[in-house]
N, C-alpha and C. Protein backbone atom coordinates (compact mmCIF):
# COMPACT_ATOMS: atom_id res chain seq x y z
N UNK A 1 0.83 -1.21 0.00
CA UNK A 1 0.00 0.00 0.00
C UNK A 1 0.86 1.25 0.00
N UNK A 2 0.79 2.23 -0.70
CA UNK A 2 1.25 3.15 -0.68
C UNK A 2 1.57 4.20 0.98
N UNK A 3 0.30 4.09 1.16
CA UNK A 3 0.22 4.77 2.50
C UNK A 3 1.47 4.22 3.63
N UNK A 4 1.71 2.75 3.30
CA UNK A 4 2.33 2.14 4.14
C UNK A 4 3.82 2.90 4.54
N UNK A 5 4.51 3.74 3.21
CA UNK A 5 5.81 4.38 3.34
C UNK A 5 5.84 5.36 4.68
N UNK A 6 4.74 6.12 4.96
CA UNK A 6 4.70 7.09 5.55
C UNK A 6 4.38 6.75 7.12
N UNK A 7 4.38 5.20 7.39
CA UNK A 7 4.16 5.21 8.70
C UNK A 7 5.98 4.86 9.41
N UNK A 8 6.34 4.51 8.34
CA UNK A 8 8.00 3.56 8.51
C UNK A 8 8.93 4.71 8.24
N UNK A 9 9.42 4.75 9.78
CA UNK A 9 10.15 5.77 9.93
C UNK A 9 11.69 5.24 10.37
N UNK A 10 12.25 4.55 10.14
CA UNK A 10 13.44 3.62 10.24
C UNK A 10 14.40 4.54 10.14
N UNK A 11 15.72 4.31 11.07
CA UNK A 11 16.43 5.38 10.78
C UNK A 11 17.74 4.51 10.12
N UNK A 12 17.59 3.58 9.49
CA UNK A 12 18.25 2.54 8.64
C UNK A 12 18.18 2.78 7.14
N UNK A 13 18.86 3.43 5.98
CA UNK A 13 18.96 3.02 4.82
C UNK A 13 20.29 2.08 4.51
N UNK A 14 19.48 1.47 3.57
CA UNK A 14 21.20 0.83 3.32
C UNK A 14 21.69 0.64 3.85
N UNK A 15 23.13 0.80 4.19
CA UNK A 15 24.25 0.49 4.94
C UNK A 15 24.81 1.75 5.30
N UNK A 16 23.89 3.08 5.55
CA UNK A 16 24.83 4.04 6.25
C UNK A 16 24.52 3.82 7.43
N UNK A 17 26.09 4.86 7.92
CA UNK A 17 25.78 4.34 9.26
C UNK A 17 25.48 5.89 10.27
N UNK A 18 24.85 6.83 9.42
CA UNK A 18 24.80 8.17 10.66
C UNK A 18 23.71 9.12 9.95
N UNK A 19 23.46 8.53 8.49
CA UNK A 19 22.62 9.28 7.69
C UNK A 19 20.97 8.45 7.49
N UNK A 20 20.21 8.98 7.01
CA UNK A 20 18.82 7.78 6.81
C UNK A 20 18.04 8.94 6.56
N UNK A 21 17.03 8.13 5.42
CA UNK A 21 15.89 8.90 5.14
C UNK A 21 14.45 8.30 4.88
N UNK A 22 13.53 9.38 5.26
CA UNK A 22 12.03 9.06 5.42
C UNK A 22 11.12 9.31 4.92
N UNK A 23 9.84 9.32 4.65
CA UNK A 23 9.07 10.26 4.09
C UNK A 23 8.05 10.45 5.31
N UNK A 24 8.17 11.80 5.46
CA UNK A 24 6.79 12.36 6.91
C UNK A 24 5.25 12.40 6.64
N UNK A 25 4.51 11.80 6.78
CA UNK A 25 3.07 12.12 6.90
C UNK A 25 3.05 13.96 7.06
N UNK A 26 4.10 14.23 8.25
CA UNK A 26 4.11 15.51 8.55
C UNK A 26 4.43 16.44 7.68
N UNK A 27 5.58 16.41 7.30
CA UNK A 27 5.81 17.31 6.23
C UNK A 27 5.63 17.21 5.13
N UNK A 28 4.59 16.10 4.69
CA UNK A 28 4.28 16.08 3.27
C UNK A 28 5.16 15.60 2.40
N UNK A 29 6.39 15.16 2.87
CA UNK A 29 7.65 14.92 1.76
C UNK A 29 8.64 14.23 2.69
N UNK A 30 9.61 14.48 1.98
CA UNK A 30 11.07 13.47 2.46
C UNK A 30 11.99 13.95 3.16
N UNK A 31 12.40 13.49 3.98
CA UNK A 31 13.28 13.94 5.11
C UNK A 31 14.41 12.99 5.79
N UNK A 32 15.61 13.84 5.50
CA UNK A 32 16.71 13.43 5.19
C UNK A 32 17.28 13.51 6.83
N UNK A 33 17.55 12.27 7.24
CA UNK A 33 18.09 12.68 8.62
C UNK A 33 19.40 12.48 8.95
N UNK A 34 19.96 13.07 9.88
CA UNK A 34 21.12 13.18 11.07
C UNK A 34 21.60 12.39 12.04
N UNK A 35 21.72 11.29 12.24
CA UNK A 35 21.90 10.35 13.45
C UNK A 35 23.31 11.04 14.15
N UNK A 36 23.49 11.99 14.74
CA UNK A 36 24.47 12.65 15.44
C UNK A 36 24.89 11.65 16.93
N UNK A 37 24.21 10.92 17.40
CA UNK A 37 24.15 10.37 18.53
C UNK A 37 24.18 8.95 18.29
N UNK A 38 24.35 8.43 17.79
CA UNK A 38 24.61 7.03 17.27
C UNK A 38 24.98 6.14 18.67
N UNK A 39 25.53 6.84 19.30
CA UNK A 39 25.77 5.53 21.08
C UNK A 39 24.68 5.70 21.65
N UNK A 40 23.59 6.21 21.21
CA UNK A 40 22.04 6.14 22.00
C UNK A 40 22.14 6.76 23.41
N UNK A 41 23.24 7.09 23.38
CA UNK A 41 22.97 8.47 24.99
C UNK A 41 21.96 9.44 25.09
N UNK A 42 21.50 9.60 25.58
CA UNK A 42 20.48 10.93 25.88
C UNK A 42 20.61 11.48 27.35
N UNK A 43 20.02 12.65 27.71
CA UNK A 43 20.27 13.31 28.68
C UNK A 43 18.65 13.66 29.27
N UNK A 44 17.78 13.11 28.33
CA UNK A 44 16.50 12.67 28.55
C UNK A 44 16.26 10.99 28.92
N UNK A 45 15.35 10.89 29.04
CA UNK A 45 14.69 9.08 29.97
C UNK A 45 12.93 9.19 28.91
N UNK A 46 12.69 9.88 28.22
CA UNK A 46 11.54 9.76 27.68
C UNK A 46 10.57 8.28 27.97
N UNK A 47 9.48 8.29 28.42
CA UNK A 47 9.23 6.77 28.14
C UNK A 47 8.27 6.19 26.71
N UNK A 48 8.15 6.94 25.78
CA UNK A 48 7.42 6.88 24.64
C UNK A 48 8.64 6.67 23.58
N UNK A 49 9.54 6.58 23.83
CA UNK A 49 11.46 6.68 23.11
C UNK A 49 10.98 6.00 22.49
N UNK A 50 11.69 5.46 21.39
CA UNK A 50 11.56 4.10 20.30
C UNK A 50 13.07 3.85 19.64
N UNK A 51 13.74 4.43 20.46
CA UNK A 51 15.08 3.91 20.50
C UNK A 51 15.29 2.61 21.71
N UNK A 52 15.77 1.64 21.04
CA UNK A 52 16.09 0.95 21.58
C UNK A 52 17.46 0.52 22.28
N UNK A 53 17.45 0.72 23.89
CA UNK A 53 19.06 1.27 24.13
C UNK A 53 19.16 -0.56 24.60
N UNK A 54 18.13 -1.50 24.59
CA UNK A 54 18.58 -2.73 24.91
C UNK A 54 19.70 -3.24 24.13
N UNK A 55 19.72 -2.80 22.41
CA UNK A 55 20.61 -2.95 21.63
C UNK A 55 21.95 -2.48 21.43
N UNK A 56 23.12 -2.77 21.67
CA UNK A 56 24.22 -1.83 22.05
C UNK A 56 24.40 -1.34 20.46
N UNK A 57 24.82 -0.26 20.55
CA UNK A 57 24.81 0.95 19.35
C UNK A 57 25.66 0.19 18.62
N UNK A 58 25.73 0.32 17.16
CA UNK A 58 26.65 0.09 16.21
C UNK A 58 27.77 0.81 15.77
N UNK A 59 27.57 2.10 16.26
CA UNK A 59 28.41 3.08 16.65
C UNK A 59 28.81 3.94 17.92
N UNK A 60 29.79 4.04 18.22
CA UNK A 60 29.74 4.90 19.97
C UNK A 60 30.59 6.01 19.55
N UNK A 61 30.81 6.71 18.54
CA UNK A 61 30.92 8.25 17.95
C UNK A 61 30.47 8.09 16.40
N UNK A 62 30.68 9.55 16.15
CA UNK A 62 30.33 9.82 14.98
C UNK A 62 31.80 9.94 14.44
N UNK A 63 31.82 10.04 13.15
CA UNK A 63 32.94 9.68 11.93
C UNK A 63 32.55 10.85 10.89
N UNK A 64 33.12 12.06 11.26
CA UNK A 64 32.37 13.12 10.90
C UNK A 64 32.54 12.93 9.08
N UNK A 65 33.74 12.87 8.35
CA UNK A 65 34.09 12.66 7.26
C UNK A 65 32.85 11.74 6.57
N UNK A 66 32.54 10.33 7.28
CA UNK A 66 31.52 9.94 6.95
C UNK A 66 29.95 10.15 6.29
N UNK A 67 30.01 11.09 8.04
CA UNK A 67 28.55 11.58 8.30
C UNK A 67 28.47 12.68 6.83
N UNK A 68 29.19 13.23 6.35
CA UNK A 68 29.10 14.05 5.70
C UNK A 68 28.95 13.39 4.31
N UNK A 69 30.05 12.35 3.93
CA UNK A 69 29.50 11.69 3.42
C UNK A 69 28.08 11.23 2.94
N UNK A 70 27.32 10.66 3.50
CA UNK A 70 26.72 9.79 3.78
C UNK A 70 25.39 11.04 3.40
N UNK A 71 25.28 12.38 3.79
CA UNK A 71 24.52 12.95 3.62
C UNK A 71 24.41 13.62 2.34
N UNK A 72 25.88 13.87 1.68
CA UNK A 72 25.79 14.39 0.13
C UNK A 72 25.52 13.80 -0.53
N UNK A 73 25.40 12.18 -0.51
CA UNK A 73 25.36 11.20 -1.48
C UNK A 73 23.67 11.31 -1.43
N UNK A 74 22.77 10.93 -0.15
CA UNK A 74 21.56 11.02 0.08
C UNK A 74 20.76 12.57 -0.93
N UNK A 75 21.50 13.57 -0.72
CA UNK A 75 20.94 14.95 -1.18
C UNK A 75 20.96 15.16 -2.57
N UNK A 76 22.14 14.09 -3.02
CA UNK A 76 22.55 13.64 -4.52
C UNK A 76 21.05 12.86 -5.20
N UNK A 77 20.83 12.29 -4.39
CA UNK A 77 20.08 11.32 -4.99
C UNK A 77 18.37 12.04 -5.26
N UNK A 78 18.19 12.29 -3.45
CA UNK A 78 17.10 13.45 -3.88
C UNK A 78 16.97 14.45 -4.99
N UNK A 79 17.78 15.44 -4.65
CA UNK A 79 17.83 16.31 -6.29
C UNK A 79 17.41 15.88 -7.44
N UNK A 80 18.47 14.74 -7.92
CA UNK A 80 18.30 13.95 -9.03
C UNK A 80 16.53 13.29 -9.06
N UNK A 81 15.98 13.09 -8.53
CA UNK A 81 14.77 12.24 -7.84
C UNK A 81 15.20 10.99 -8.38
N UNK A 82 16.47 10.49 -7.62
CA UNK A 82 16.88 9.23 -8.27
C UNK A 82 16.29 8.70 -7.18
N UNK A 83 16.02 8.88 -6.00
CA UNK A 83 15.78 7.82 -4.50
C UNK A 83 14.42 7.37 -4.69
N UNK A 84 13.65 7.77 -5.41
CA UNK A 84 12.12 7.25 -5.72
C UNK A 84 12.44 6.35 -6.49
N UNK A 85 13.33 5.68 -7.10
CA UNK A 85 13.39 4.68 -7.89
C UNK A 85 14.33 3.59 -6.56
N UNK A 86 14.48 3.80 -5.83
CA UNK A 86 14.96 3.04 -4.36
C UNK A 86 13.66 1.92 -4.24
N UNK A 87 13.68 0.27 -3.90
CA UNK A 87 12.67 -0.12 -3.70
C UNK A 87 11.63 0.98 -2.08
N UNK A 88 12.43 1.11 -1.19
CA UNK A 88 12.01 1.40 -0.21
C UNK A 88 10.99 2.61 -0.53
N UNK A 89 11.06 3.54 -1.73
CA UNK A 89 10.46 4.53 -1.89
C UNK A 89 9.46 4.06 -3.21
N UNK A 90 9.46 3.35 -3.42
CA UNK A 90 9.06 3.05 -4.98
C UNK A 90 7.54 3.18 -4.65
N UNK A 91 6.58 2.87 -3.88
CA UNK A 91 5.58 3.05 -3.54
C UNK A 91 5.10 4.73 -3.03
N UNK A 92 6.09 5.22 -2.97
CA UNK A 92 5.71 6.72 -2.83
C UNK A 92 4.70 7.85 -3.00
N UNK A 93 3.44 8.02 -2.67
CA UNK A 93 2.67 8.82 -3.17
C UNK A 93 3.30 10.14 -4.19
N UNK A 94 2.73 10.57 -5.36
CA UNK A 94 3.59 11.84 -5.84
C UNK A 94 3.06 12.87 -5.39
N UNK A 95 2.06 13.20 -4.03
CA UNK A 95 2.64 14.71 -3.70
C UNK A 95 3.07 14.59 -2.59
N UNK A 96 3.56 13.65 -2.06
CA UNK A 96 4.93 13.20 -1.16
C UNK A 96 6.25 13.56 -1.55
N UNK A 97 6.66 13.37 -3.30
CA UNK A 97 7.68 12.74 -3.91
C UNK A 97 8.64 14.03 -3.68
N UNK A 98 9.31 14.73 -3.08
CA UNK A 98 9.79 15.72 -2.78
C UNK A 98 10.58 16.06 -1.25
N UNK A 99 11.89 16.75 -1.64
CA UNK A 99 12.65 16.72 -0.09
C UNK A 99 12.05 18.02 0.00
N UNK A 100 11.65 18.33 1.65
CA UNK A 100 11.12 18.67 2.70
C UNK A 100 12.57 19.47 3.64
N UNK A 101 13.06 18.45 4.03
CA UNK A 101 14.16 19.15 4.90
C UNK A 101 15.84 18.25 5.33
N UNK A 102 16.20 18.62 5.83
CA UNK A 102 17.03 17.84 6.27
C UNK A 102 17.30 17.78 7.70
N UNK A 103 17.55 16.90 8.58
CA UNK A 103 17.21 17.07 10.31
C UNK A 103 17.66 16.28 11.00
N UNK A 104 18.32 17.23 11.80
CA UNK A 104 19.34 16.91 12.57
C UNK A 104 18.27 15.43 14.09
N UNK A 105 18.26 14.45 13.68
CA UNK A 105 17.10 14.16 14.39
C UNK A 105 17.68 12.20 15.06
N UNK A 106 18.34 11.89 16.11
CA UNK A 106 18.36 10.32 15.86
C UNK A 106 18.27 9.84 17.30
N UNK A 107 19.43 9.29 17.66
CA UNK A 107 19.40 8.65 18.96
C UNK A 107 19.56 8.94 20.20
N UNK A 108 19.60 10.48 20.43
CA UNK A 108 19.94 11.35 21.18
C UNK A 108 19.56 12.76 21.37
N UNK A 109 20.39 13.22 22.12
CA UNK A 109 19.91 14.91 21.93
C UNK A 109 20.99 15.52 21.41
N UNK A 110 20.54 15.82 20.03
CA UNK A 110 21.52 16.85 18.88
C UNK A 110 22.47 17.95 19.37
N UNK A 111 21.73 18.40 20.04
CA UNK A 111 22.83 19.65 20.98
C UNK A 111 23.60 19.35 21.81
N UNK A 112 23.63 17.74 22.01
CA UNK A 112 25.06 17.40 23.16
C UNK A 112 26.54 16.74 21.91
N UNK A 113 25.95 17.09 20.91
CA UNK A 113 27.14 16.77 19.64
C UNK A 113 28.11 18.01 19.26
N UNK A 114 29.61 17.57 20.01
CA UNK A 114 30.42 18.50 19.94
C UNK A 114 30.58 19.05 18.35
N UNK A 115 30.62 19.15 17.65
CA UNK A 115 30.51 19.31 16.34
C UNK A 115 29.27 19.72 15.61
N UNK A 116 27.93 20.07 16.05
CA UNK A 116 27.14 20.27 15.81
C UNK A 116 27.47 21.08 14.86
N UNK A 117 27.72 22.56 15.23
CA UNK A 117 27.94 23.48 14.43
C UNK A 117 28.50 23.05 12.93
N UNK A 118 29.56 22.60 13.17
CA UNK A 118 30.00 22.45 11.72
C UNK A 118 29.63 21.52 10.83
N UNK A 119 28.84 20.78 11.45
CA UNK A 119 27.63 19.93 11.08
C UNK A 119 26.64 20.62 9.76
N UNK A 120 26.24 21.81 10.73
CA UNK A 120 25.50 22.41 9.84
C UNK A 120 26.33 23.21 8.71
N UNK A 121 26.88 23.74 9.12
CA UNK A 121 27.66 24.62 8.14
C UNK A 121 28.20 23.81 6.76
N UNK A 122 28.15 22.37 6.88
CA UNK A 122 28.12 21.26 5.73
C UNK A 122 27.04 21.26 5.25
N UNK A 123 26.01 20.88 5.93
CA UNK A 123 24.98 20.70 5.52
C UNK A 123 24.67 21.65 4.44
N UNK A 124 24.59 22.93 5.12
CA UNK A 124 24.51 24.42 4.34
C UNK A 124 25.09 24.50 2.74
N UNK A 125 26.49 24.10 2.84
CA UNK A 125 27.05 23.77 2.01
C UNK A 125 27.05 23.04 0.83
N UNK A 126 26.36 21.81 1.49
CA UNK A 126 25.72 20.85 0.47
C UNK A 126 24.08 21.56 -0.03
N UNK A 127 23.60 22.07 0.24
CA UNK A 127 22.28 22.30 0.13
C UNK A 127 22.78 23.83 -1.03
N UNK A 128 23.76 24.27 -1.02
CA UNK A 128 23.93 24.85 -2.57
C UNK A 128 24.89 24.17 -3.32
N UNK A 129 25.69 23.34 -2.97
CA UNK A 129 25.75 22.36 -4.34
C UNK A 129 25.12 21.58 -4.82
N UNK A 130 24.24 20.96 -3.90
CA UNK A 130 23.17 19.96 -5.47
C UNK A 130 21.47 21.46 -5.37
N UNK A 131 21.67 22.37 -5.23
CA UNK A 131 20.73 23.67 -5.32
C UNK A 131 19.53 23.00 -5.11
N UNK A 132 19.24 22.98 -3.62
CA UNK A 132 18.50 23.09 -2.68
C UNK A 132 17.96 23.81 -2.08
N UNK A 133 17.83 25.19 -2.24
CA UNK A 133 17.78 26.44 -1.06
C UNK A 133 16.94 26.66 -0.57
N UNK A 134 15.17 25.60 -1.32
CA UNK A 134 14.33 26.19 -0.73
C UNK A 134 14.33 24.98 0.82
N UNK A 135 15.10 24.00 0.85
CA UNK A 135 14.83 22.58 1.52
C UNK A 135 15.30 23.15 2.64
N UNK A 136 14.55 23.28 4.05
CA UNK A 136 15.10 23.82 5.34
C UNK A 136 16.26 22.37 6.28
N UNK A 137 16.58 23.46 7.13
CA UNK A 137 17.02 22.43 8.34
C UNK A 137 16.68 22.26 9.51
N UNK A 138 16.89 21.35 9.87
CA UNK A 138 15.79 20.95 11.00
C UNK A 138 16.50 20.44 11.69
N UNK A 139 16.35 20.97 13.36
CA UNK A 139 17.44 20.80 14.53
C UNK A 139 16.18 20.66 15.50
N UNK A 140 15.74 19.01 15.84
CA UNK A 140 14.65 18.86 17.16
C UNK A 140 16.27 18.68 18.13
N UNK A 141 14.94 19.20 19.34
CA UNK A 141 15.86 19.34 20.47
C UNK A 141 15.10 19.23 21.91
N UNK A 142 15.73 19.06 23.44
CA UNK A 142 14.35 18.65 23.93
C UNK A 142 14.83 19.90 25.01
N UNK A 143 15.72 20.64 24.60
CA UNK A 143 15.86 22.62 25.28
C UNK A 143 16.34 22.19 26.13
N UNK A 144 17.01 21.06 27.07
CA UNK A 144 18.00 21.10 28.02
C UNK A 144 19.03 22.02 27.83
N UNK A 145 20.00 22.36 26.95
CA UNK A 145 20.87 22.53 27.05
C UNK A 145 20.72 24.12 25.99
N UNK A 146 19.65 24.51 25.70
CA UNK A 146 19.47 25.90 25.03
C UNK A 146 20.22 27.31 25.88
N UNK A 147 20.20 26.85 27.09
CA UNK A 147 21.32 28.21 27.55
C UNK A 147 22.62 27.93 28.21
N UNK A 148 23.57 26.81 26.67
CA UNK A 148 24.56 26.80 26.63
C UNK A 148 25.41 28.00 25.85
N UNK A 149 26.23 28.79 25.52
CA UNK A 149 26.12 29.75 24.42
C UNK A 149 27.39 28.59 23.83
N UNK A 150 27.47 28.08 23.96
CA UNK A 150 28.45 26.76 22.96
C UNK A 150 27.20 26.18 21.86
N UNK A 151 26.09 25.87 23.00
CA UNK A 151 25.02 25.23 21.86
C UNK A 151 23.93 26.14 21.10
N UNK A 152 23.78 27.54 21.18
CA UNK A 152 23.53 28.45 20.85
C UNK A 152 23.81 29.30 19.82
N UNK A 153 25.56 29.31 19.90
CA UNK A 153 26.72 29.48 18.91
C UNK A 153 26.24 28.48 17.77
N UNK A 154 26.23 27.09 18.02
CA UNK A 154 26.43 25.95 16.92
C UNK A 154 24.96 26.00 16.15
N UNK A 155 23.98 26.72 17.37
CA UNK A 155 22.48 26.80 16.19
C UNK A 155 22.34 27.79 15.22
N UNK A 156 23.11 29.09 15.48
CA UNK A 156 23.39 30.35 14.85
C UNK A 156 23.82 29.82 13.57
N UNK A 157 24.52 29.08 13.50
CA UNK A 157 24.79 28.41 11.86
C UNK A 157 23.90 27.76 11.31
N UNK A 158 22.04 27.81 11.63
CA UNK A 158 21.42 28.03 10.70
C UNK A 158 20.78 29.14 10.15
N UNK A 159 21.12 30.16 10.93
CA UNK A 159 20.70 31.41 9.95
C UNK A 159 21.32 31.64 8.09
N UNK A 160 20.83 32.06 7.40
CA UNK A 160 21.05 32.50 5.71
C UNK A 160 20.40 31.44 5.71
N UNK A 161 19.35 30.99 5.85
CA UNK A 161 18.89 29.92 4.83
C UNK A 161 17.73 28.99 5.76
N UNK A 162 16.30 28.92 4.86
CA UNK A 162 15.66 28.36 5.91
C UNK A 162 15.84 27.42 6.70
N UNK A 163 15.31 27.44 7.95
CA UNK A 163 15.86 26.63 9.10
C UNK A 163 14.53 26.34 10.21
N UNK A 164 14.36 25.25 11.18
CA UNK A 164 13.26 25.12 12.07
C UNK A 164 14.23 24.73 13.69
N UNK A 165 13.96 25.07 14.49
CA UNK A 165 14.49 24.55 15.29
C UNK A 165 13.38 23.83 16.18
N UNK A 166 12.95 22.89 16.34
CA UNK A 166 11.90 22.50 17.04
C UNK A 166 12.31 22.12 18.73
N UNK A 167 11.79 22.49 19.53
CA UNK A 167 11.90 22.70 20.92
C UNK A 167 10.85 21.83 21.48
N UNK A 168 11.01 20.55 22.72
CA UNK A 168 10.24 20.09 22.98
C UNK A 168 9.77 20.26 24.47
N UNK A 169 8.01 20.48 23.94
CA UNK A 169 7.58 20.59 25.45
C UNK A 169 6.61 19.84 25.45
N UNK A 170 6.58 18.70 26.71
CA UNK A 170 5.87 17.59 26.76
C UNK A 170 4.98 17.58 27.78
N UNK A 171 4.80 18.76 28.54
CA UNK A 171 4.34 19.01 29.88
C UNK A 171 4.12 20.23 30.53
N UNK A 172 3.27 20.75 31.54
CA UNK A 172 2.99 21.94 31.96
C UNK A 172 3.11 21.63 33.57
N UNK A 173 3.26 20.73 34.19
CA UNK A 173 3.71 20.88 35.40
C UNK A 173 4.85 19.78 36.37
N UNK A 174 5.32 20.58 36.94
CA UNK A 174 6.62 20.16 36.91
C UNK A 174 6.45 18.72 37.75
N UNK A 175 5.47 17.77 38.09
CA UNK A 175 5.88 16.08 38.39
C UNK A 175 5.07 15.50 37.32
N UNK A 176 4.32 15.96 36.09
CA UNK A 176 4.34 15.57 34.97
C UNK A 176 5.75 15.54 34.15
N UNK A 177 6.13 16.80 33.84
CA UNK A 177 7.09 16.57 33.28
C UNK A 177 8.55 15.60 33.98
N UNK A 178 8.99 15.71 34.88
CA UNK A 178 10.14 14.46 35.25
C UNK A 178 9.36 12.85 35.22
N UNK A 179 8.14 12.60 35.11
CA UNK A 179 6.99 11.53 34.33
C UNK A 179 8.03 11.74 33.11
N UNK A 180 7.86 12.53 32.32
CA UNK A 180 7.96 12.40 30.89
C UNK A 180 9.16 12.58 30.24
N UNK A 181 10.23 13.03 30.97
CA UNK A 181 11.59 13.43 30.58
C UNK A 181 12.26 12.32 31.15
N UNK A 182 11.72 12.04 32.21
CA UNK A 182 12.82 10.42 32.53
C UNK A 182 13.56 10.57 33.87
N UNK A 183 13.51 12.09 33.83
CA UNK A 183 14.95 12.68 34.73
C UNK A 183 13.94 13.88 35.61
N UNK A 184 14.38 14.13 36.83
CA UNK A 184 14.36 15.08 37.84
C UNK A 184 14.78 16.49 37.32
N UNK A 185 14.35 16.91 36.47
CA UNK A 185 15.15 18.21 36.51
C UNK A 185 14.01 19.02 36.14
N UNK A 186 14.27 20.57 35.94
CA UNK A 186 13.18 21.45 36.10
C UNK A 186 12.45 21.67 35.46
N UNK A 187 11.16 21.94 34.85
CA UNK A 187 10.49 22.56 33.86
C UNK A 187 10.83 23.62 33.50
N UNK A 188 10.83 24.54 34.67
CA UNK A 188 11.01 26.17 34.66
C UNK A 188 12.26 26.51 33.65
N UNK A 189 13.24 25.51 33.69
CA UNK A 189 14.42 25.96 33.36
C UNK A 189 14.18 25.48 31.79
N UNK A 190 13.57 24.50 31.60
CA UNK A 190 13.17 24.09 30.02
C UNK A 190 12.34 25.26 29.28
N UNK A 191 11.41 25.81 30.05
CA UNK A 191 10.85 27.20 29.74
C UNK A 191 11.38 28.26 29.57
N UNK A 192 12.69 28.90 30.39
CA UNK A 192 13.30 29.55 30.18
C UNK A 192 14.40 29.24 29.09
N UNK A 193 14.87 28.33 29.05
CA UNK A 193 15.74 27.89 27.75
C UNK A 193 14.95 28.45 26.53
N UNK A 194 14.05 27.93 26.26
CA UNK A 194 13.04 28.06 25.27
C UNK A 194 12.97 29.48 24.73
N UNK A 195 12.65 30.23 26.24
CA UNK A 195 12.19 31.89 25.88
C UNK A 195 13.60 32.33 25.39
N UNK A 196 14.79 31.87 26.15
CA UNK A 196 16.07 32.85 25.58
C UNK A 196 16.79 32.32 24.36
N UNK A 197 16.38 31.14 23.86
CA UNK A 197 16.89 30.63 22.89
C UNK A 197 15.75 31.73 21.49
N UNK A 198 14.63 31.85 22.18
CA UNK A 198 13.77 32.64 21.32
C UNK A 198 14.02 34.36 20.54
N UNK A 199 15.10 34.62 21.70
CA UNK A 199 15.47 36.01 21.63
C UNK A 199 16.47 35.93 20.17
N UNK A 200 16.62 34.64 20.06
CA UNK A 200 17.94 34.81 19.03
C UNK A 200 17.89 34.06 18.00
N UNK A 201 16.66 32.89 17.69
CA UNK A 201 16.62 31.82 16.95
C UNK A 201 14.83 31.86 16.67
N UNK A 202 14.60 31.51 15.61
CA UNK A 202 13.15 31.64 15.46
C UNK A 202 12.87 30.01 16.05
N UNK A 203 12.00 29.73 16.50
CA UNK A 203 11.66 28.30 17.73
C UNK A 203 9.94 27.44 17.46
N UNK A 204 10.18 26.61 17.07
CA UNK A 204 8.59 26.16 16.97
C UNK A 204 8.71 25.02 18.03
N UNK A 205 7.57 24.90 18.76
CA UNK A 205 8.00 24.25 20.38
C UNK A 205 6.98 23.25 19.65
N UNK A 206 7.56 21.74 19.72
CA UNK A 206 7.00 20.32 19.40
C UNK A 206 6.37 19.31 20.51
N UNK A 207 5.07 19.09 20.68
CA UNK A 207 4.37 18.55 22.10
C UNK A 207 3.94 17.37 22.04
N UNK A 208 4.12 16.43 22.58
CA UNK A 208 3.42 15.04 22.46
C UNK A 208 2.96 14.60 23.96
N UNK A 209 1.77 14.49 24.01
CA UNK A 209 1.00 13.87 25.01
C UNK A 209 0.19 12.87 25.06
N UNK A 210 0.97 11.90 24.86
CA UNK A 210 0.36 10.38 24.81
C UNK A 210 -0.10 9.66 26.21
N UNK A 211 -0.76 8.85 25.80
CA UNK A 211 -1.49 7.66 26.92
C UNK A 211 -0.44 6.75 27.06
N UNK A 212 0.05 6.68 28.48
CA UNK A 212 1.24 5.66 28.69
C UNK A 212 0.46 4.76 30.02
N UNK A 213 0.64 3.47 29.47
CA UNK A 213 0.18 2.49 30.68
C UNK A 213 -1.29 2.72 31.06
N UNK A 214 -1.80 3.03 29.91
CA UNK A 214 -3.60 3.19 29.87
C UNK A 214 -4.03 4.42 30.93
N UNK A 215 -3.10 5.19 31.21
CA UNK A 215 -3.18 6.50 31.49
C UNK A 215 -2.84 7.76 30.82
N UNK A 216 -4.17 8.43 30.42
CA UNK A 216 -3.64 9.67 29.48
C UNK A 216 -3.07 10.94 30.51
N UNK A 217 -2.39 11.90 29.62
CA UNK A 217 -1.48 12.76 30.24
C UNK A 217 -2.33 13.40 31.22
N UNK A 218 -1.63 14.39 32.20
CA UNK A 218 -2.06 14.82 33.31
C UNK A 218 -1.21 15.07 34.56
């Protein structure tokens, strides 16, 4: 079934090992992702995760030469619309058939990747050699660490060129949220991250409130 592409969100193509791509129900199109975190660390405990940390990682850093790799070849292919001829895409709806973004998005939290920055500044790079400019970038994040000015610095390198930074808020009071983050730590300060990361970065805040253990949120 066609429809079926858009529920399979695998962060597995082929045989790379830091790059992978999807097609979003959400964004209508294809989306090229980032596995920056590949040792499945997080600094979150989410319990809705779908990372599986029972599995020991196939990688425990990133291989930046790779990663870069791995993403021009992918952006190659898009452009070309050679990846719709991929079995995995071949079922593709055509007003799907189109890259969407590229996003910084995998086993972890993106902003604890020393290299972030220049991460993007590739990315950037690649996105005017195969002439991309209208295709944004996309940096989810879950705002722990938004009033680092190290990780602040490294988001500033998506300005010239569209960009989303998605900010996650999963909760409005603070023994819901350590429920939902995994970890003891503050709301207030996830809120304030948020607002000052706002002063300097345009921010679309991403919310999921699911039913866990036949209890809906609350």
């Amino acid at each position: 079934m066609k429809t079926a592409i858009l529920s399979e969100h695998s962060r597995q193509f082929e045989q790379l090992r830091f790059a992978y791509a999807v097609v979003s129900r959400r964004s209508r199109g294809l989306s090229l992702g980032l596995n920056v975190n590949p040792d499945k660390i997080c600094n979150f405990d989410c319990p809705y995760c779908q990372v599986d940390r029972a599995v020991a990682p196939r990688d425990k850093s990133v291989d930046f030469e790779v990663l870069v790799s791995e993403i021009d070849g992918l952006m190659a292919l898009a452009a070309s619309g050679a990846i719709w001829q991929h079995a995995k895409f071949a079922d593709t709806p055509d007003e799907y058939r189109r890259l969407n973004d590229i996003a910084f998005a995998g086993d972890g939290e993106p902003t604890t990747y020393p290299r972030l920055g220049e991460a993007i500044r590739e990315v950037k790079r690649l996105r005017e050699k195969h002439a991309l400019p209208e295709v944004k970038i996309i940096v989810l994040t879950n705002a722990l660490l938004l009033n680092k000015p190290e990780v602040m610095q490294a988001l500033s390198e998506l300005k010239g060129g569209p960009y989303e930074v998605w900010a996650k808020l999963d909760a409005g009071t603070q023994g819901y949220f350590e429920y939902i983050a995994g970890r003891k730590l503050s709301l207030q300060r996830i809120v304030d991250n948020i607002a000052l990361a706002g002063q300097q970065l345009e921010i679309t805040i991403q919310s999921l409130f699911p039913t866990l253990d036949g209890e809906d949120p609350g």
